[in-house]
Protein backbone atom coordinates (compact mmCIF):
# COMPACT_ATOMS: atom_id res chain seq x y z
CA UNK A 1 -12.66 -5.37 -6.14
CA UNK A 2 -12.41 -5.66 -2.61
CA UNK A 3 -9.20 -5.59 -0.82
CA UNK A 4 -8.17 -6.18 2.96
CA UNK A 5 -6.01 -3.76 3.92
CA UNK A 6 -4.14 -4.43 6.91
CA UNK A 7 -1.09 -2.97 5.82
CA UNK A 8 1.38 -5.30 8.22
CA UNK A 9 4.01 -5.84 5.62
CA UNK A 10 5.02 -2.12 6.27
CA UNK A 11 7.89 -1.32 8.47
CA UNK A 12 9.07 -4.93 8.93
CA UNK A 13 5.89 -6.49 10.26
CA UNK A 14 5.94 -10.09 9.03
CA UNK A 15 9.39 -10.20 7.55
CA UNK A 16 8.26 -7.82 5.16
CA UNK A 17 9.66 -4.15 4.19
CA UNK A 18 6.84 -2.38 1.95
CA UNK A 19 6.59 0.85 1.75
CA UNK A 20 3.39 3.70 1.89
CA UNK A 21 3.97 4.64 -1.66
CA UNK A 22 4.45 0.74 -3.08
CA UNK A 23 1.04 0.20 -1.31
CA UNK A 24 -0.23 3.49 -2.80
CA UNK A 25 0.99 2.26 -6.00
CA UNK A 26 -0.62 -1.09 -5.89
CA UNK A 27 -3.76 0.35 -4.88
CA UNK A 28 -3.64 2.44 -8.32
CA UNK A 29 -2.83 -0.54 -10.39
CA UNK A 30 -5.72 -2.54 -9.06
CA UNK A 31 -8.20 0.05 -9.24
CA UNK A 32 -7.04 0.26 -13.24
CA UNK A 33 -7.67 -3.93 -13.50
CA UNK A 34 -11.08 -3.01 -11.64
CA UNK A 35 -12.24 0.28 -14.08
CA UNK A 36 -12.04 2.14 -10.61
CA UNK A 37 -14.33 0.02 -8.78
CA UNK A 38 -12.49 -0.99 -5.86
CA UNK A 39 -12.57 -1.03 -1.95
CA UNK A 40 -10.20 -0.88 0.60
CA UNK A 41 -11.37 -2.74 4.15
CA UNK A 42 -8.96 -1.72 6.96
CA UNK A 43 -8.90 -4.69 8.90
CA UNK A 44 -5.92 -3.86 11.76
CA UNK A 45 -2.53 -2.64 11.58
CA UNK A 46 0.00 -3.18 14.68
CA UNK A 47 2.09 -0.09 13.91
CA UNK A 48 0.07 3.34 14.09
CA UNK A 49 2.50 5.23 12.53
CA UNK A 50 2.69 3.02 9.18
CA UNK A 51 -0.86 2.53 9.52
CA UNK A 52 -1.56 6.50 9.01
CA UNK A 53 1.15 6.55 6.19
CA UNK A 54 -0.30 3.94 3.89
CA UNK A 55 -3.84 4.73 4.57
CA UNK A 56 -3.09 8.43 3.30
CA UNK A 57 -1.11 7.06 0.33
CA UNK A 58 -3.64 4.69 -0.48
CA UNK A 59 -6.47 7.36 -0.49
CA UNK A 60 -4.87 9.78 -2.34
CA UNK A 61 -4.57 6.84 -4.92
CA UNK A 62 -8.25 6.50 -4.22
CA UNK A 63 -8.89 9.95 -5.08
CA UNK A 64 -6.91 10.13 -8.39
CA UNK A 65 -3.74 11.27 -7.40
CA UNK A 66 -1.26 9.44 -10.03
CA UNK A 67 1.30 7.37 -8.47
CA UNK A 68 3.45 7.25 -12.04
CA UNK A 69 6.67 6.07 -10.10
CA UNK A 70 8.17 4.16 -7.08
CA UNK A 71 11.22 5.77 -5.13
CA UNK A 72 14.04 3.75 -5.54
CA UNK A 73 14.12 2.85 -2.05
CA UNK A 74 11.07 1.01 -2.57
CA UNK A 75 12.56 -1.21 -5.06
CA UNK A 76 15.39 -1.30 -3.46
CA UNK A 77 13.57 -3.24 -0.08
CA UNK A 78 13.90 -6.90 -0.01
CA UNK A 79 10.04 -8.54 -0.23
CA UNK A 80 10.71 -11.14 2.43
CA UNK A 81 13.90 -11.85 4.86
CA UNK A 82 12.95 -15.21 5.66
């Protein structure tokens, strides 16, 4: 599976409010559907900082870290504002 990972929904970009450890997350669950055989392509990312903090989260998923649970404040976050 290959997945652009641009990672703009985090911290607001777009509208949107997702969070390092929801994409983290995500990236887990897909590489289950896939039997592990997934890539991420980092194609941009306008914020640095949230940039840094989903690409770790995302390769510690990578690497097997288990992501069992989302923090509340992730579920909390509204998906869209528009």
């Amino acid at each position: 599976m290959l997945v652009s990972a641009g990672f703009n929904a985090m911290g607001g970009s777009d509208g949107y409010n997702v969070t390092a450890e929801c994409f983290a997350f995500m990236t887990q669950e897909l590489g289950r559907h896939a039997e592990g055989r997934i890539v991420l392509a980092l194609e941009g990312g306008s914020n640095l900082v949230s940039l840094s903090q989903a690409c770790e989260m995302c390769t510690r998923s990578l690497l097997g870290e288990q992501i069992t649970h989302l923090p509340a404040r992730s579920l909390k976050c509204a998906p869209n504002t528009y």
